[in-house]
N, C-alpha and C. Protein backbone atom coordinates (compact mmCIF):
# COMPACT_ATOMS: atom_id res chain seq x y z
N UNK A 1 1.54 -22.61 13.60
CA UNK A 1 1.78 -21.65 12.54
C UNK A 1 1.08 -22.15 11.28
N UNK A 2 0.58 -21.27 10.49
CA UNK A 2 -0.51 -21.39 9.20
C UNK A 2 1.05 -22.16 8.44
N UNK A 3 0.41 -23.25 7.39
CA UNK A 3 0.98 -23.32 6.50
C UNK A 3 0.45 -23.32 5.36
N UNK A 4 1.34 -22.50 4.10
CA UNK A 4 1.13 -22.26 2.55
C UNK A 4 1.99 -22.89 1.75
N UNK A 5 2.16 -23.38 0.91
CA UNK A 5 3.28 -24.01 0.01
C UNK A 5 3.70 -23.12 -0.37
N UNK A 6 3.31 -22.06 -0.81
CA UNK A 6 4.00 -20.64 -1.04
C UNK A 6 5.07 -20.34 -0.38
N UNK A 7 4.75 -20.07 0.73
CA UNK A 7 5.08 -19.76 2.26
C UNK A 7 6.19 -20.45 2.47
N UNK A 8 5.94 -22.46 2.77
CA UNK A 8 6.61 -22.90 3.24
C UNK A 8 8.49 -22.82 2.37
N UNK A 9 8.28 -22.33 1.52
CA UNK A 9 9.69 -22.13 0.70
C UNK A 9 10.80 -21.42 1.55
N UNK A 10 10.55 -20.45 2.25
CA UNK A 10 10.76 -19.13 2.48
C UNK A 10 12.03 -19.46 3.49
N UNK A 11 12.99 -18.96 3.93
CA UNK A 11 13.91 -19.14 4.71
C UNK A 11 13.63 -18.55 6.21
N UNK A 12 14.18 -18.89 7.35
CA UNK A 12 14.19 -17.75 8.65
C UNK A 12 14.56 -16.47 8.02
N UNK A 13 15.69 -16.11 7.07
CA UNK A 13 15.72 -15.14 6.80
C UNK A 13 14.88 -14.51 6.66
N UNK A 14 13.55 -14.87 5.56
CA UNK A 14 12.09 -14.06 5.42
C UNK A 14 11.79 -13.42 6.39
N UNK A 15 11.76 -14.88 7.36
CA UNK A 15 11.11 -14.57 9.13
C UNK A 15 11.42 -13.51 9.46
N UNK A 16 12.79 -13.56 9.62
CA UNK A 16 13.79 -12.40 10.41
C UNK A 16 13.47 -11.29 9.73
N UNK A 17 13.69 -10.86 8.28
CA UNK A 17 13.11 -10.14 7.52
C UNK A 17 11.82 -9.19 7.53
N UNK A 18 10.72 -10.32 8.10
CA UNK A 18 9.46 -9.40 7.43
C UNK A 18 9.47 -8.64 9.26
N UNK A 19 9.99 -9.70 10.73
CA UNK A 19 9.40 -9.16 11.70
C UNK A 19 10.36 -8.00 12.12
N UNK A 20 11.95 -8.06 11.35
CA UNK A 20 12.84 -6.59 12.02
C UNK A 20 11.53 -5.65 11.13
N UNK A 21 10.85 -5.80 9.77
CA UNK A 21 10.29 -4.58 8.64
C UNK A 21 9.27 -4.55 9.44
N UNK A 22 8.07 -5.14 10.50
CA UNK A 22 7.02 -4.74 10.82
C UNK A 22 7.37 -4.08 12.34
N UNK A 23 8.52 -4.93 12.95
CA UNK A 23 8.93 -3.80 14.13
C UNK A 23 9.19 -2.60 13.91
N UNK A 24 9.69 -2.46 12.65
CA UNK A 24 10.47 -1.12 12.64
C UNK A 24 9.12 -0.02 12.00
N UNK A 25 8.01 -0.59 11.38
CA UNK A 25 7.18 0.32 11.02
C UNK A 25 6.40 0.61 12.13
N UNK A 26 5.98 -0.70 13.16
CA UNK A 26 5.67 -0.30 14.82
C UNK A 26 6.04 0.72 15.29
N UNK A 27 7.29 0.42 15.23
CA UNK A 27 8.21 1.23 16.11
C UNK A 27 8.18 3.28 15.82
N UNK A 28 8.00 2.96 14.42
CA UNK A 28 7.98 4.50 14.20
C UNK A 28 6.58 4.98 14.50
N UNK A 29 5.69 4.28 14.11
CA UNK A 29 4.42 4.85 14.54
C UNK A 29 3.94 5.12 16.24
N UNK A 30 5.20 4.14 16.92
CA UNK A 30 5.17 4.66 18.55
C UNK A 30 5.27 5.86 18.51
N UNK A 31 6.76 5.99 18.12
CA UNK A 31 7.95 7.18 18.41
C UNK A 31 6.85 8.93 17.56
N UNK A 32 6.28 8.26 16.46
CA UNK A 32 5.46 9.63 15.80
C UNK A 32 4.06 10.15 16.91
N UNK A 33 3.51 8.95 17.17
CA UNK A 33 2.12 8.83 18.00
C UNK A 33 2.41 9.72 19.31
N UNK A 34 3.64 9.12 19.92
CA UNK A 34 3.93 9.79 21.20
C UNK A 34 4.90 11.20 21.20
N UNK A 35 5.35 11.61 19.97
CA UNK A 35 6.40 12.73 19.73
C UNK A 35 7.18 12.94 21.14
N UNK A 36 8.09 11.93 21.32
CA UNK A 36 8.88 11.87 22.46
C UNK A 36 10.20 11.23 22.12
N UNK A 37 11.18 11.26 22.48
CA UNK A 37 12.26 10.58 22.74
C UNK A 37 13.12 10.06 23.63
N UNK A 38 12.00 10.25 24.86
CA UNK A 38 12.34 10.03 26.08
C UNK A 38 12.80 8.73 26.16
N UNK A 39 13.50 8.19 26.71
CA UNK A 39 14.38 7.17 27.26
C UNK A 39 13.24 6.13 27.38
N UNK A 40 12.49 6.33 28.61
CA UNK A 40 11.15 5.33 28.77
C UNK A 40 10.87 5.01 27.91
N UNK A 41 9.85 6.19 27.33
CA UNK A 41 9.18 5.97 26.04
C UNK A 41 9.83 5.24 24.71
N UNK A 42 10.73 5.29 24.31
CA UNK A 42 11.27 4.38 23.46
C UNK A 42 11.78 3.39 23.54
N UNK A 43 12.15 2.64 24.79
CA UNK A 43 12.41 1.25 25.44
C UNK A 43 10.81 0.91 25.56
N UNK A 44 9.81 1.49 26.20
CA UNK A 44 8.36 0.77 25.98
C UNK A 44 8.15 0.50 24.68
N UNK A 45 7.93 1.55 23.86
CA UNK A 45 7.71 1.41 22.49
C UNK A 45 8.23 0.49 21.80
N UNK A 46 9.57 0.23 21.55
CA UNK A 46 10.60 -1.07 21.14
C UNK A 46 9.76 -2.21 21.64
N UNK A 47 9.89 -2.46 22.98
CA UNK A 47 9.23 -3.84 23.60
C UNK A 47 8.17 -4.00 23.16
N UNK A 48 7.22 -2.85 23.21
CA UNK A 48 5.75 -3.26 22.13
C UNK A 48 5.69 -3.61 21.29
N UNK A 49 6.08 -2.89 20.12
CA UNK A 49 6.46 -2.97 18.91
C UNK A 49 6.81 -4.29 18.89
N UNK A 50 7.98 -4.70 19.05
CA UNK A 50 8.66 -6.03 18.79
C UNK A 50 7.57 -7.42 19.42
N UNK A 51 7.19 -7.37 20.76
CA UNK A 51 5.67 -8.17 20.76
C UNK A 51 5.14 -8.32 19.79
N UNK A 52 4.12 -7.05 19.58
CA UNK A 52 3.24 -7.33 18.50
C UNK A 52 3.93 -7.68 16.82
N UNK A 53 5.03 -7.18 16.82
CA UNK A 53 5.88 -7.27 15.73
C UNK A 53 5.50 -9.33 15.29
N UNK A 54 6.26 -9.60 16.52
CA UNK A 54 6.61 -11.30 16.76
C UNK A 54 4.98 -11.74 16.43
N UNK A 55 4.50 -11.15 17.04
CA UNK A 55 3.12 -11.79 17.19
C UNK A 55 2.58 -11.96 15.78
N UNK A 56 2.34 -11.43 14.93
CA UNK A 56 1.72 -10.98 13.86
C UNK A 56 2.86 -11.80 12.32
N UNK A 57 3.83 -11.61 12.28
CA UNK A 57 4.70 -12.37 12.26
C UNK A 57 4.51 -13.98 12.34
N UNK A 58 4.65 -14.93 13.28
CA UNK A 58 4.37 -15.79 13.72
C UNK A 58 3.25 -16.47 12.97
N UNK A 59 2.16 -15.45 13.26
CA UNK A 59 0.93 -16.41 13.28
C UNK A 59 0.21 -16.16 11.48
N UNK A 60 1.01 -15.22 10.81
CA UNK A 60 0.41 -15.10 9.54
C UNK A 60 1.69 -15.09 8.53
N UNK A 61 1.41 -15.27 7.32
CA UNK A 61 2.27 -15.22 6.68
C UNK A 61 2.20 -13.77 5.43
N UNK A 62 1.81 -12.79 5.65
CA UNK A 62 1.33 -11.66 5.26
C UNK A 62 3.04 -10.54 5.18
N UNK A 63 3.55 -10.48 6.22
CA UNK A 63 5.02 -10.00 6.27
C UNK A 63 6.30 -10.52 6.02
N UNK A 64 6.36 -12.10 5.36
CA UNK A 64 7.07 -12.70 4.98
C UNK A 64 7.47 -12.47 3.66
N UNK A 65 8.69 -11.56 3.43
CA UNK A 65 7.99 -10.94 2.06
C UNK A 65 9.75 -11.45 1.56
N UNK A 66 10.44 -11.62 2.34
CA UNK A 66 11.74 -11.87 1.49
C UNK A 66 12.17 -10.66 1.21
N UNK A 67 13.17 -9.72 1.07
CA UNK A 67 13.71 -8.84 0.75
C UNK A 67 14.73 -8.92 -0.08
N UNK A 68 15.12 -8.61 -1.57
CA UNK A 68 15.90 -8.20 -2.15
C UNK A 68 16.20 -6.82 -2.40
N UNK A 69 17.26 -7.06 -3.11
CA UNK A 69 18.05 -4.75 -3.34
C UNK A 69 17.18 -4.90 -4.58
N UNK A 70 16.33 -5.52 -5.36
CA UNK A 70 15.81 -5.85 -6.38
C UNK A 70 14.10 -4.59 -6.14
N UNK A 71 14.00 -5.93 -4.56
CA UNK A 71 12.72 -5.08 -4.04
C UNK A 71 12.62 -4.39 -3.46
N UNK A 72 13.75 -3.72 -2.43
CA UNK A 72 14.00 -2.76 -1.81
C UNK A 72 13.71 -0.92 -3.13
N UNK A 73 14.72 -1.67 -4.13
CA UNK A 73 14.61 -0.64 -5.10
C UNK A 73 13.25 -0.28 -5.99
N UNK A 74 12.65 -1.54 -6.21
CA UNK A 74 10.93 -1.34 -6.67
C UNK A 74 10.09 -0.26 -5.06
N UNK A 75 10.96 -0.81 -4.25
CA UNK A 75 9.71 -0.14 -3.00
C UNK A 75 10.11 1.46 -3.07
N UNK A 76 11.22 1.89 -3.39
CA UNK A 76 11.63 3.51 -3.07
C UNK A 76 10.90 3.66 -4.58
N UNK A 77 11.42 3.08 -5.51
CA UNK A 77 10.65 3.74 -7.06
C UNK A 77 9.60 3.86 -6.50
N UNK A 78 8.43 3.03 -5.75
CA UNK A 78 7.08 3.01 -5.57
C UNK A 78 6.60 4.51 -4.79
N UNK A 79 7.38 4.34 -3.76
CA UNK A 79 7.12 5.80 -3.16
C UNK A 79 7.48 7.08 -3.77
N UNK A 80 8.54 6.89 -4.96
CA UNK A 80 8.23 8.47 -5.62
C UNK A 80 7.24 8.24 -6.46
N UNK A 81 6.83 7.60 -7.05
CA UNK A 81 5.25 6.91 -8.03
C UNK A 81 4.47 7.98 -6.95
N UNK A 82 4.36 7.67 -5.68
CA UNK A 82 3.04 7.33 -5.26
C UNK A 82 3.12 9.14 -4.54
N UNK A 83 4.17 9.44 -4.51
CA UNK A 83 4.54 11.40 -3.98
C UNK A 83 4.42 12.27 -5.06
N UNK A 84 4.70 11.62 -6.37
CA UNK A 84 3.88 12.58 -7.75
C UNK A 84 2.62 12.03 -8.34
N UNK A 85 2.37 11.09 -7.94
CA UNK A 85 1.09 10.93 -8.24
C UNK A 85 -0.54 11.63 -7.03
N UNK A 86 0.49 11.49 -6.42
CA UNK A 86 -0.35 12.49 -4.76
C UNK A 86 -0.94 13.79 -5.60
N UNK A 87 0.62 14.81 -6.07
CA UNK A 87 0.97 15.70 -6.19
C UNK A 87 0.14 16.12 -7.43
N UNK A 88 -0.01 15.50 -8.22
CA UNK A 88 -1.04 15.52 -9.21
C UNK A 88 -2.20 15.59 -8.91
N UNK A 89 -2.57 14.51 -8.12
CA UNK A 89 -4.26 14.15 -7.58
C UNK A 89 -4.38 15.76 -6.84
N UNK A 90 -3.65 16.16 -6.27
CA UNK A 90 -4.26 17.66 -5.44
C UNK A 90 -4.35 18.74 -6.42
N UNK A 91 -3.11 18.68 -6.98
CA UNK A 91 -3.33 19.68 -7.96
C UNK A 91 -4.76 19.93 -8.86
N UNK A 92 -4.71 18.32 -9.34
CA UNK A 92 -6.33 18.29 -10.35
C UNK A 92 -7.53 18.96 -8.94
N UNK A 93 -7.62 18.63 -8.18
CA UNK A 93 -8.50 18.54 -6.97
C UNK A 93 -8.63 20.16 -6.85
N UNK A 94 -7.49 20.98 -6.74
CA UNK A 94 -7.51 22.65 -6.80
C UNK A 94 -8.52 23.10 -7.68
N UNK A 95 -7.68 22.32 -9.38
CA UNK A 95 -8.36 22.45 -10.19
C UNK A 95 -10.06 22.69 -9.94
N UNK A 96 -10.15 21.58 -9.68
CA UNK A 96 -11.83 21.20 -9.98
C UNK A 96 -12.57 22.43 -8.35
N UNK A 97 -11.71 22.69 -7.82
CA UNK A 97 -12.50 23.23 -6.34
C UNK A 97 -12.58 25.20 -7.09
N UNK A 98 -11.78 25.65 -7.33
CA UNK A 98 -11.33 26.99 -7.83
C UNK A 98 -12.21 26.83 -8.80
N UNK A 99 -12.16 25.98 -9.94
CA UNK A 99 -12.82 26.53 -11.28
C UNK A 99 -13.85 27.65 -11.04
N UNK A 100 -14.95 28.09 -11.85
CA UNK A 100 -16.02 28.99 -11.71
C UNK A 100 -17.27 27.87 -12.31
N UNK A 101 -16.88 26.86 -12.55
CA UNK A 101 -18.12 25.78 -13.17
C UNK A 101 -17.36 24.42 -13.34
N UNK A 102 -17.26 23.86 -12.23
CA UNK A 102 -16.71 22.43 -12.31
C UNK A 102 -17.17 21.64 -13.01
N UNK A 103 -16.77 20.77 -13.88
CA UNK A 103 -17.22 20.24 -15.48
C UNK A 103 -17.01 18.51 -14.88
N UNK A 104 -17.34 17.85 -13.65
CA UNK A 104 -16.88 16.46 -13.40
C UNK A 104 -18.01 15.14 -13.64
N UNK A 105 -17.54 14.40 -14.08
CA UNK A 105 -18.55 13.39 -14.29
C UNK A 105 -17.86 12.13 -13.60
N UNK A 106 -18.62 11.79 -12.19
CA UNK A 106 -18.35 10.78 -10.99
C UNK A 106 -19.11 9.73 -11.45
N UNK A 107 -18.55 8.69 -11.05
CA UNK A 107 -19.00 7.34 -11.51
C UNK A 107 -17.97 6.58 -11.36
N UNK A 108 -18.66 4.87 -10.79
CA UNK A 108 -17.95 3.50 -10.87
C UNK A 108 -17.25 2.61 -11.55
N UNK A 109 -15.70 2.63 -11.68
CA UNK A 109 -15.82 1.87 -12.66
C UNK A 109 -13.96 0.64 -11.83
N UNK A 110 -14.80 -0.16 -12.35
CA UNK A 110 -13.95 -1.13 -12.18
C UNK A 110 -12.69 -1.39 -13.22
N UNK A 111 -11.58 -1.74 -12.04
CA UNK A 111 -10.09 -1.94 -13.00
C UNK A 111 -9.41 -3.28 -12.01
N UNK A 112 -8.91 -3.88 -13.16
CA UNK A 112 -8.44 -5.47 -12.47
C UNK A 112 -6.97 -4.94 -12.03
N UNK A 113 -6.80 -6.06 -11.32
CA UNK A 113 -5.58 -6.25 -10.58
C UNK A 113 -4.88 -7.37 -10.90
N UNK A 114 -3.45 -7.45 -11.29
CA UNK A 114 -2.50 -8.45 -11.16
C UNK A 114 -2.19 -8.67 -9.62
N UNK A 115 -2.05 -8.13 -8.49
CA UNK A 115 -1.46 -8.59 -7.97
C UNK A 115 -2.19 -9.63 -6.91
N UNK A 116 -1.65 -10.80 -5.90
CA UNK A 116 -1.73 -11.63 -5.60
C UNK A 116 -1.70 -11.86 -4.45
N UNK A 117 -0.85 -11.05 -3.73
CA UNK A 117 -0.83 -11.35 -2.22
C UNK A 117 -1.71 -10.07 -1.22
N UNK A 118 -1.87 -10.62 -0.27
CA UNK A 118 -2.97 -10.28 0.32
C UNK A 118 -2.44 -8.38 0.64
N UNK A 119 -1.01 -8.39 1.35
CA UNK A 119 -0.31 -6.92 1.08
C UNK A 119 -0.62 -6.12 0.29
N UNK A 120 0.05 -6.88 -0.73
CA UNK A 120 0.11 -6.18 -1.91
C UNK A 120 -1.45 -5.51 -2.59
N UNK A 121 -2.52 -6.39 -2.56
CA UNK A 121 -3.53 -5.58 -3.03
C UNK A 121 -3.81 -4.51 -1.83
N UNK A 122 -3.89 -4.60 -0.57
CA UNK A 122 -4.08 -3.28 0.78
C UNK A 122 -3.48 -2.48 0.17
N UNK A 123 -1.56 -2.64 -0.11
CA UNK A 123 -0.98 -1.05 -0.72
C UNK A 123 -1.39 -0.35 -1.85
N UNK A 124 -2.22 -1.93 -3.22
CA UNK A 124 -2.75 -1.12 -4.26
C UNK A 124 -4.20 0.10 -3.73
N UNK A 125 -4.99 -0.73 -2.78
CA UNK A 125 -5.83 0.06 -2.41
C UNK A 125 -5.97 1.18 -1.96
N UNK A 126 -4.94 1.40 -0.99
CA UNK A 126 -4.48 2.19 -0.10
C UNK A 126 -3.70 3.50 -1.16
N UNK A 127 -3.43 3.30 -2.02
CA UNK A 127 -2.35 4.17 -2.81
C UNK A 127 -3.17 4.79 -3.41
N UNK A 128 -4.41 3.81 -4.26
CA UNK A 128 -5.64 4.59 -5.07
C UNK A 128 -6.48 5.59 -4.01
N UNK A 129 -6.83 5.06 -2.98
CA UNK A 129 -7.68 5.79 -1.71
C UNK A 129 -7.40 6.66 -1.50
N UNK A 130 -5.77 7.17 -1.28
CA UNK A 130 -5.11 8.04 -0.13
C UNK A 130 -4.78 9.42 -1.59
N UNK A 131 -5.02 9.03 -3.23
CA UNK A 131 -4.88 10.16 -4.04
C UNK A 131 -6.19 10.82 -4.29
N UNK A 132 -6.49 11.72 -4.20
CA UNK A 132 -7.77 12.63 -4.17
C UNK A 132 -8.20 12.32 -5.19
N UNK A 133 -9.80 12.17 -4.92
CA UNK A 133 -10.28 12.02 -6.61
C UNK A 133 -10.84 10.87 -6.91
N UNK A 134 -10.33 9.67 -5.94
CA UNK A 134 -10.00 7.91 -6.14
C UNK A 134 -10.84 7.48 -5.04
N UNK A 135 -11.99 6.62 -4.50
CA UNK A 135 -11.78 6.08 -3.66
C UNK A 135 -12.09 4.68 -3.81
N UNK A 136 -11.69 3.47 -3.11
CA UNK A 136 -11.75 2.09 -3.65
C UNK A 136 -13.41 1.52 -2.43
N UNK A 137 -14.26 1.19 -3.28
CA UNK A 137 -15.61 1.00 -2.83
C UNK A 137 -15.22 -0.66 -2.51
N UNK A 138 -15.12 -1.45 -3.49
CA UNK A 138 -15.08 -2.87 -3.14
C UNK A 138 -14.05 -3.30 -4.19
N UNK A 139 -13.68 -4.72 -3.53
CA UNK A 139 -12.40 -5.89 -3.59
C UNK A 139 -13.27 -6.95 -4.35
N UNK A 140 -13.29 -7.60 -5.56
CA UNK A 140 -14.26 -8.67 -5.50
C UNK A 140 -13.14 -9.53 -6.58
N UNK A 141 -12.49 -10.59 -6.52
CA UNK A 141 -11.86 -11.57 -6.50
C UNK A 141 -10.25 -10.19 -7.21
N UNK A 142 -9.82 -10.76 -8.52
CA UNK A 142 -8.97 -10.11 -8.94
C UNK A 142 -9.61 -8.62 -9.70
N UNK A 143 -10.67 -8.03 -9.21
CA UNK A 143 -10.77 -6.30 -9.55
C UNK A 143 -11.25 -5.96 -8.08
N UNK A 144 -11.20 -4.13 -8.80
CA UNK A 144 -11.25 -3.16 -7.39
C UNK A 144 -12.40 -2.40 -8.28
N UNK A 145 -13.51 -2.02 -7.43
CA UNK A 145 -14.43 -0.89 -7.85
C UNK A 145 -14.26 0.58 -7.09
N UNK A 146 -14.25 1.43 -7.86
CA UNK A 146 -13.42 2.58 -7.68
C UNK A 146 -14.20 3.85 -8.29
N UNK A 147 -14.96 4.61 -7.31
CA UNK A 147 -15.07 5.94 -7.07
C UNK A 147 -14.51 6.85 -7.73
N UNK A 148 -14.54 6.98 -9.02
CA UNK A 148 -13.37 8.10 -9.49
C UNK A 148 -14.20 9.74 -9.77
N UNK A 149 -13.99 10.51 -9.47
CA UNK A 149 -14.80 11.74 -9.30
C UNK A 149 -14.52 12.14 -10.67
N UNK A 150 -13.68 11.91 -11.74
CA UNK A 150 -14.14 12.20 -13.25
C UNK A 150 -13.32 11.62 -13.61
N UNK A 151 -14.49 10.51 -14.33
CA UNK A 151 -14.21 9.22 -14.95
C UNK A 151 -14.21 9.68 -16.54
N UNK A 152 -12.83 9.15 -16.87
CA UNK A 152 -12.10 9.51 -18.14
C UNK A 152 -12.69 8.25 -19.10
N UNK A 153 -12.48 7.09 -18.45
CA UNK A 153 -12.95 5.97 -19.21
C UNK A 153 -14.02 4.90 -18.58
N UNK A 154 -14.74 4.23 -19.33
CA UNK A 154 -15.49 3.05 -18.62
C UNK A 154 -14.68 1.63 -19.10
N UNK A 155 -13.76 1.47 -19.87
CA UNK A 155 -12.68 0.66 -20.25
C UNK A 155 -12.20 -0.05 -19.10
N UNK A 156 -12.08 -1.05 -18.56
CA UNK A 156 -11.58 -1.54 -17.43
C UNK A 156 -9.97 -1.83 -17.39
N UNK A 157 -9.55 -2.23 -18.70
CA UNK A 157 -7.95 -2.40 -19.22
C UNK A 157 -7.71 -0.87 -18.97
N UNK A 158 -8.35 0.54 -19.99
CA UNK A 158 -7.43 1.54 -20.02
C UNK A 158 -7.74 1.96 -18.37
N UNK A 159 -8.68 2.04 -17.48
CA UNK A 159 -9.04 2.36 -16.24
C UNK A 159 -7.78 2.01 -15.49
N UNK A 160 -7.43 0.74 -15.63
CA UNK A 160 -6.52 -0.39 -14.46
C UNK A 160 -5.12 0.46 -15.25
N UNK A 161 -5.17 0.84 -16.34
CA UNK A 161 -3.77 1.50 -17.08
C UNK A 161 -3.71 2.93 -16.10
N UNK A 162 -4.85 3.82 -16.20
CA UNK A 162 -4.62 5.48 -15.30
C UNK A 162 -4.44 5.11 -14.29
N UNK A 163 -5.74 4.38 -13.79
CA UNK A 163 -5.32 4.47 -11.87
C UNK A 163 -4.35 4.01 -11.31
N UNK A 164 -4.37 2.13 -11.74
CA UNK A 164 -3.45 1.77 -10.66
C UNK A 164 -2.03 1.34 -11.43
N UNK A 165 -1.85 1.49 -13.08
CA UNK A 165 -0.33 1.68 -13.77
C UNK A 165 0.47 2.07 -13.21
N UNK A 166 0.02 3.25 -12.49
CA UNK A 166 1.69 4.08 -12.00
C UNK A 166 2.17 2.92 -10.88
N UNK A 167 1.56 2.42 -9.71
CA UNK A 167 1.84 1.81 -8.57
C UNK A 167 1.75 -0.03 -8.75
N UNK A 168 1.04 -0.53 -9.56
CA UNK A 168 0.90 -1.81 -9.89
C UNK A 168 2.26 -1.82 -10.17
N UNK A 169 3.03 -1.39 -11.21
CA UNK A 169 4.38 -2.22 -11.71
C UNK A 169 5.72 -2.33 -10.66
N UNK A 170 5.63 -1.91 -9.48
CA UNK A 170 6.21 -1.57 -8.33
C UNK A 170 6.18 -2.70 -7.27
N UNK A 171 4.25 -2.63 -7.22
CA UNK A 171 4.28 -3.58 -5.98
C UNK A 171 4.11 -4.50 -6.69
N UNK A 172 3.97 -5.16 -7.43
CA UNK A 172 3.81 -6.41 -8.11
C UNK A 172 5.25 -6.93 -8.02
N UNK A 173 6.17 -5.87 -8.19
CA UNK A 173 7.90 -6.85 -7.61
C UNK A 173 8.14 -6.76 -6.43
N UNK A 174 7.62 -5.91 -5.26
CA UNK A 174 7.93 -5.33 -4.22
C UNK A 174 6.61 -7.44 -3.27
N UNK A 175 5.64 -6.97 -3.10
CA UNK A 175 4.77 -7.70 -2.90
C UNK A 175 4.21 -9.13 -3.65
N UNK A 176 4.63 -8.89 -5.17
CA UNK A 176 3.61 -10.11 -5.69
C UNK A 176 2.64 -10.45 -5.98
């Protein structure tokens, strides 16, 4: 097993912790993938799941995340962050598709990142990517270069404030 001094702090609890949270996200992506509830099918699925669960688990320290009601509660704030901020990104996106003379000015611009663990920047990425409008081009130490289809600022502080403000103050307690 990898060791981190980070890491090595961490209790079985973590353990137990991060591999019931990656079985159980396995597990649903069986149960969605296969839209079944068949008996079989969800005793296979479980046993998979929980394999690869263990497996992944084990050999990295990436799902060892410790769980508090602290971070449990940053992670649900995060997901309504990240369901009105969706909700926005489409809306603007209508916007700009309907107009009669779309007025957008696309361009690169880079916004830093606080956060630290290897998770935690995937969900920042993943959150900017998955809102219309956003897409994350490259990772290069602590910033993200970012695709924004109308770029409000070239400011990298106020940039890292629009894009990733709403979801940074979340996973930064959730992840680290």
């Amino acid at each position: 097993m990898p060791t981190d001094p980070q890491y090595d702090q961490l209790s079985g609890a973590a353990w137990l912790q991060g591999l019931m949270l990656l079985w159980g996200f396995l597990f649903v992506v069986w149960l969605v993938i296969n839209a079944t509830t068949e008996l079989p099918v969800v005793i296979v699925g479980a046993i998979i799941s929980f394999a690869l669960a263990s497996i992944f688990v084990w050999r990295g320290n990436v799902w060892r995340l410790g769980f508090t009601p602290r971070k449990v509660y940053h992670f649900i704030a995060y997901t309504g962050v990240f369901f009105v901020e969706m909700v926005k990104a489409n809306i603007n996106m209508m916007r700009y598709v309907y107009a009669p003379r779309i007025d957008i000015r696309p361009g690169i611009v880079k916004i830093n990142m606080r956060l630290k663990s290897p998770i935690g920047r995937l969900a920042l990425a993943n959150s900017i990517a998955l809102t219309p409008g956003s897409l994350v081009m490259d990772i290069s130490d602590d910033a993200l270069f970012i695709h924004w289809l109308d770029v409000k600022t070239t400011d990298p502080d106020m940039a890292t404030r629009m894009i990733a403000g709403p979801f940074e103050k979340h996973l930064e307690v959730v992840f680290g």
